[in-house]
N, C-alpha and C. Protein backbone atom coordinates (compact mmCIF):
# COMPACT_ATOMS: atom_id res chain seq x y z
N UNK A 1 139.76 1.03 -111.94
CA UNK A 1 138.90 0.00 -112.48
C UNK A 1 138.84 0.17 -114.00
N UNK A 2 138.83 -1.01 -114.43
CA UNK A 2 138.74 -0.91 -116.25
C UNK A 2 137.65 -1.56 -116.82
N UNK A 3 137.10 -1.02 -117.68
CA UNK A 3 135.98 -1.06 -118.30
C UNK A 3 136.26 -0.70 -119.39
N UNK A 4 135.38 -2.09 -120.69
CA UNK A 4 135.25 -1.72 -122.21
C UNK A 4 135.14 -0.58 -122.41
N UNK A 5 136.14 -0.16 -123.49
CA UNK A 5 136.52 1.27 -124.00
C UNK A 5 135.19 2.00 -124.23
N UNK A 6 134.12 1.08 -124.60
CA UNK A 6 132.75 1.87 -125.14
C UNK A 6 131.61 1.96 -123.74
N UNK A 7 132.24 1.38 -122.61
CA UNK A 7 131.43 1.75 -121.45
C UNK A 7 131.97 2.52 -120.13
N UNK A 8 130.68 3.54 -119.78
CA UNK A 8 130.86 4.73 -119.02
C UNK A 8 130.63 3.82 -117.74
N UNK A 9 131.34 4.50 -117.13
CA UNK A 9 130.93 4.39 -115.31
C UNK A 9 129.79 4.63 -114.98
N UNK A 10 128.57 4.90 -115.66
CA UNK A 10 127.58 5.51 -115.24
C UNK A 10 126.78 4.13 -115.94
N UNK A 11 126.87 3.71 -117.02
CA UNK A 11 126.19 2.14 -117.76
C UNK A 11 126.75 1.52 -116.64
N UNK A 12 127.95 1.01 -116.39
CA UNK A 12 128.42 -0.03 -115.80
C UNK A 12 127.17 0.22 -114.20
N UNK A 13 127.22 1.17 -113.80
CA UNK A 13 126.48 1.33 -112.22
C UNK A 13 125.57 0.68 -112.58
N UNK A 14 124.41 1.30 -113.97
CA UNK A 14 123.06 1.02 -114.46
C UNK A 14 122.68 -0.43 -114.64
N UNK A 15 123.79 -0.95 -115.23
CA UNK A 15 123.80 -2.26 -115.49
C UNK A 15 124.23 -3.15 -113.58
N UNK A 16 124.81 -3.07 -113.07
CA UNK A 16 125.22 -3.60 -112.08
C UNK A 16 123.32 -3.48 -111.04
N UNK A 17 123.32 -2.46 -111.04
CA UNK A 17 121.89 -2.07 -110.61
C UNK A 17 120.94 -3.06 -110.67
N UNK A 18 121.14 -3.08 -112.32
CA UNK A 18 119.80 -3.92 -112.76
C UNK A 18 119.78 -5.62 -112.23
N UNK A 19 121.19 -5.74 -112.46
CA UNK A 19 121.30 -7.13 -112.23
C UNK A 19 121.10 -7.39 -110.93
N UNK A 20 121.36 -6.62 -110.23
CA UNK A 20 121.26 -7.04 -108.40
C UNK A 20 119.50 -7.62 -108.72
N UNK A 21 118.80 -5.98 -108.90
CA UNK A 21 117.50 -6.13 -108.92
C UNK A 21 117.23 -7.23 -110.02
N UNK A 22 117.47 -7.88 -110.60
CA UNK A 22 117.08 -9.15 -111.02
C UNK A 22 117.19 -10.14 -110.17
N UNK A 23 118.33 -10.35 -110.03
CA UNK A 23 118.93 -11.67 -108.90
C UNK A 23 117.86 -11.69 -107.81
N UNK A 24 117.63 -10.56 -107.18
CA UNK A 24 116.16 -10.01 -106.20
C UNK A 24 115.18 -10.78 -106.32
N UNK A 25 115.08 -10.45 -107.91
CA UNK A 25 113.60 -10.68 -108.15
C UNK A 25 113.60 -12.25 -108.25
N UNK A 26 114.52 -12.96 -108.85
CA UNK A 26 114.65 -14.39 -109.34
C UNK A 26 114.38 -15.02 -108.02
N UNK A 27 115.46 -14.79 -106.57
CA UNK A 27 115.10 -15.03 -105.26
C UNK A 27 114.00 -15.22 -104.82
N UNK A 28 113.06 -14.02 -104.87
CA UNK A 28 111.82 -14.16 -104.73
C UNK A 28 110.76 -14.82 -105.15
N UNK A 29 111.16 -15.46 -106.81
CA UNK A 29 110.43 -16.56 -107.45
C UNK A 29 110.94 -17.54 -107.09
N UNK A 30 111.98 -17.95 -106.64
CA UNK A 30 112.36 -19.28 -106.19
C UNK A 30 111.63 -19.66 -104.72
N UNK A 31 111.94 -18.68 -103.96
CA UNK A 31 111.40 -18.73 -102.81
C UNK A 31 109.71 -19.29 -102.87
N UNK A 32 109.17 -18.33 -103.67
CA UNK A 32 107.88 -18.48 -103.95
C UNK A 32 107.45 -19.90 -104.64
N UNK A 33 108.03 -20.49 -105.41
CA UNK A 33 108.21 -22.13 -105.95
C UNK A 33 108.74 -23.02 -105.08
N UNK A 34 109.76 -22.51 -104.19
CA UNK A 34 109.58 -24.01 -103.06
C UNK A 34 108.18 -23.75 -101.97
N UNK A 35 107.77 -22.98 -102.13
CA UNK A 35 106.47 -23.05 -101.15
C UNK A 35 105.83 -23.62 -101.98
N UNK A 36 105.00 -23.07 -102.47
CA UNK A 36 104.53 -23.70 -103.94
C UNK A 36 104.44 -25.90 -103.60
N UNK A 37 105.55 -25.76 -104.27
CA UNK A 37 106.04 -27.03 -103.95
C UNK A 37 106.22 -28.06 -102.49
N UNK A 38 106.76 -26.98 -101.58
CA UNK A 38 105.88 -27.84 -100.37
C UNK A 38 104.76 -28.06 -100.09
N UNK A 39 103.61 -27.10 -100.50
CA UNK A 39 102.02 -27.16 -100.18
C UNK A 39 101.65 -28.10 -101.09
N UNK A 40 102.48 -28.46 -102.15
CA UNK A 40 102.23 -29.83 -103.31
C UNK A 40 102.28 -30.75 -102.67
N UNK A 41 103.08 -31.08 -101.75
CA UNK A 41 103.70 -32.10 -101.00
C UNK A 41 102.78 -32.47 -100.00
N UNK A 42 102.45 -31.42 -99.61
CA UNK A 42 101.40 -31.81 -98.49
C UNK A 42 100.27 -32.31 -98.53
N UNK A 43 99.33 -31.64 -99.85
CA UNK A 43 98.67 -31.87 -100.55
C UNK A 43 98.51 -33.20 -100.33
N UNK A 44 99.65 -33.37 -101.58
CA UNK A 44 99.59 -34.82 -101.86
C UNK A 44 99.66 -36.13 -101.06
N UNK A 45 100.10 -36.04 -99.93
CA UNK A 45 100.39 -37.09 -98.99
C UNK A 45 99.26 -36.92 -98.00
N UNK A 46 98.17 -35.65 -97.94
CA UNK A 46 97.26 -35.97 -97.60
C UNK A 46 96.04 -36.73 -98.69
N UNK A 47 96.22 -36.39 -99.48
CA UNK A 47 95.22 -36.91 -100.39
C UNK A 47 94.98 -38.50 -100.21
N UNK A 48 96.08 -38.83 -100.27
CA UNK A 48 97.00 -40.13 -100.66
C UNK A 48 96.58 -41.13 -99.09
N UNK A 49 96.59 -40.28 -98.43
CA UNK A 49 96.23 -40.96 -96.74
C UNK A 49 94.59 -41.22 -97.12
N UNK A 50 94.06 -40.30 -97.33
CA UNK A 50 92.49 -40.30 -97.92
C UNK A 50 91.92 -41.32 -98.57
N UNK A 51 92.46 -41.09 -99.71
CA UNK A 51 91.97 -42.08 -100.85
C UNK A 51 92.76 -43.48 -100.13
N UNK A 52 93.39 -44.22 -99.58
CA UNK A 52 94.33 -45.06 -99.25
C UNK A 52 93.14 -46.07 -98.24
N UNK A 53 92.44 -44.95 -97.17
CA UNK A 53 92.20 -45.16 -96.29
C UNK A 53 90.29 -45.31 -96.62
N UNK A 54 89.34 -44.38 -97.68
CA UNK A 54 88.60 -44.81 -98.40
C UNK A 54 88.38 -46.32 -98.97
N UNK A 55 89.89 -46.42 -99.58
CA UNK A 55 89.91 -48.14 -100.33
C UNK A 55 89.38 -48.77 -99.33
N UNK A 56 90.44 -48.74 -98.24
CA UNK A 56 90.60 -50.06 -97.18
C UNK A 56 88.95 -49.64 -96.77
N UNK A 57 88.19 -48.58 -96.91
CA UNK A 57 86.91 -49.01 -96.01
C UNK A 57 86.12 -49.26 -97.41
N UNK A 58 86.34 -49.60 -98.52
CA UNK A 58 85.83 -50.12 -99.52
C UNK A 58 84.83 -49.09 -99.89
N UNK A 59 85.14 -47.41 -99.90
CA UNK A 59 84.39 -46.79 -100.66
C UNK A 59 84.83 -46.32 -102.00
N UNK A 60 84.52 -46.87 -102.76
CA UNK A 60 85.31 -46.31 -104.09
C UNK A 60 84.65 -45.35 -104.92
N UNK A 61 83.61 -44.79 -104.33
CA UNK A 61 83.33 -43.30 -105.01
C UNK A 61 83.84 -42.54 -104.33
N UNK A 62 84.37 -42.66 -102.94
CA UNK A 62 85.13 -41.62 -102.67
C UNK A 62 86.86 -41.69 -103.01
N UNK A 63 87.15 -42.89 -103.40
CA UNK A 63 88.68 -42.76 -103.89
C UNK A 63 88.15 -41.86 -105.65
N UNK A 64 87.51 -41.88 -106.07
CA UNK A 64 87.39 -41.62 -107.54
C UNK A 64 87.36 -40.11 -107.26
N UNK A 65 86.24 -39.54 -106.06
CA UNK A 65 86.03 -37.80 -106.10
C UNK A 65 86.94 -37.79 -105.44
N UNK A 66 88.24 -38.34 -104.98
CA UNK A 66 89.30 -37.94 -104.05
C UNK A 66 90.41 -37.77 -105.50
N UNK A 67 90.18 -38.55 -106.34
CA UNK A 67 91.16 -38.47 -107.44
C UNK A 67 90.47 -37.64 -108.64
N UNK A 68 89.91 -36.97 -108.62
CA UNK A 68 89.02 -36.04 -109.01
C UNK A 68 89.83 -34.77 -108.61
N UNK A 69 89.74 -34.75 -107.34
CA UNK A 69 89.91 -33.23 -106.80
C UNK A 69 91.58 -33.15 -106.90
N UNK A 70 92.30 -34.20 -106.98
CA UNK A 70 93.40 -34.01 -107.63
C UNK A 70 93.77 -33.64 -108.72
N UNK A 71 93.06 -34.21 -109.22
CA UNK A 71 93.54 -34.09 -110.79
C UNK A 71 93.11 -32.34 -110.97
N UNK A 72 92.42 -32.05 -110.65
CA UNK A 72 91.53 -30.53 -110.91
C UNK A 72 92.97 -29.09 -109.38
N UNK A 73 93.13 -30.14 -108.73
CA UNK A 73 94.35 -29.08 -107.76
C UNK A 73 96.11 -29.23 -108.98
N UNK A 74 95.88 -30.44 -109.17
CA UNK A 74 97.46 -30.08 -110.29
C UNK A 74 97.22 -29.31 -110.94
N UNK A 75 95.77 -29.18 -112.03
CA UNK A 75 96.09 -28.70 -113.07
C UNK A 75 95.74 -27.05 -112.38
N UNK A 76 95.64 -26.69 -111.08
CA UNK A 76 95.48 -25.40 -110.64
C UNK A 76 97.03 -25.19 -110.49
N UNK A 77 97.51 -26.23 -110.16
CA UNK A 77 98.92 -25.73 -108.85
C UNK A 77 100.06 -25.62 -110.54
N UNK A 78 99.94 -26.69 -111.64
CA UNK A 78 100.40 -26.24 -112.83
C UNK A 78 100.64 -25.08 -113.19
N UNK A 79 98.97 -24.53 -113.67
CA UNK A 79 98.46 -22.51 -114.07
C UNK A 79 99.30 -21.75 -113.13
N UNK A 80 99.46 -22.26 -111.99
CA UNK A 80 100.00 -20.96 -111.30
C UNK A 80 101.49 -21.18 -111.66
N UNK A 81 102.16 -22.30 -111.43
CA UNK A 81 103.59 -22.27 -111.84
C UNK A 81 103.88 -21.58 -113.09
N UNK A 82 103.28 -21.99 -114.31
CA UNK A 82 103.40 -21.29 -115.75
C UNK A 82 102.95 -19.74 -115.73
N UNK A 83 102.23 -19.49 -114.95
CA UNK A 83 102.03 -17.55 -114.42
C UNK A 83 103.19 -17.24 -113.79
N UNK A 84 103.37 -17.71 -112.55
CA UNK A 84 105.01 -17.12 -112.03
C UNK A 84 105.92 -17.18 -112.81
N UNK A 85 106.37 -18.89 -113.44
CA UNK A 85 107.34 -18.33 -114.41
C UNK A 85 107.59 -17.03 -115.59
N UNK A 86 106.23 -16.81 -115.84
CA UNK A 86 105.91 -15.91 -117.17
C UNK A 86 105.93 -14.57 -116.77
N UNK A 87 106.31 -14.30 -115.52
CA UNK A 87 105.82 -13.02 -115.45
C UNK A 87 106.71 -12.48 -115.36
N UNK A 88 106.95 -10.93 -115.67
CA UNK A 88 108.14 -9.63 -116.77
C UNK A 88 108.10 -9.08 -115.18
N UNK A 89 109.62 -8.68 -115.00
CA UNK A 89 110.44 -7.78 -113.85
C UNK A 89 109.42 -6.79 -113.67
């Protein structure tokens, strides 16, 4: 096996190492963001049945605290995306 004149078999392991355990870790944030993202989904298409179904019975303070509690779950389900992304190996 050949390797840059200035790297040991022992970097190359270190480095190979690390990268697995990255790829690992990246897996695990992805994984963790399509859940994430399905419970968005769900969320949302329940909400959406809610407030939909409020209109048609002509309560519109409850479509408003139904779009309320949305607006206040994005900007939760947001914070957490910008924390997972941000966070060091």
């Amino acid at each position: 096996m050949e390797l840059e004149d200035n790297m040991t078999l022992d970097e190359a392991r270190r480095l190979i190492a690390y990268l697995q355990s990255e790829l690992e870790r990246q897996r695990a944030l992805n994984a963790e963001m399509r859940r994430a993202v399905a419970d968005m989904a769900r969320a949302f298409q329940e909400s959406l049945a809610l407030s939909h179904q409020a209109a048609l019975d002509g309560d519109l303070e409850r479509v408003r605290q139904i779009v309320i509690e949305n607006r206040r779950a994005w900007q939760d389900w947001l914070r957490q995306i910008v924390e997972a992304a941000g966070r060091k190996p």
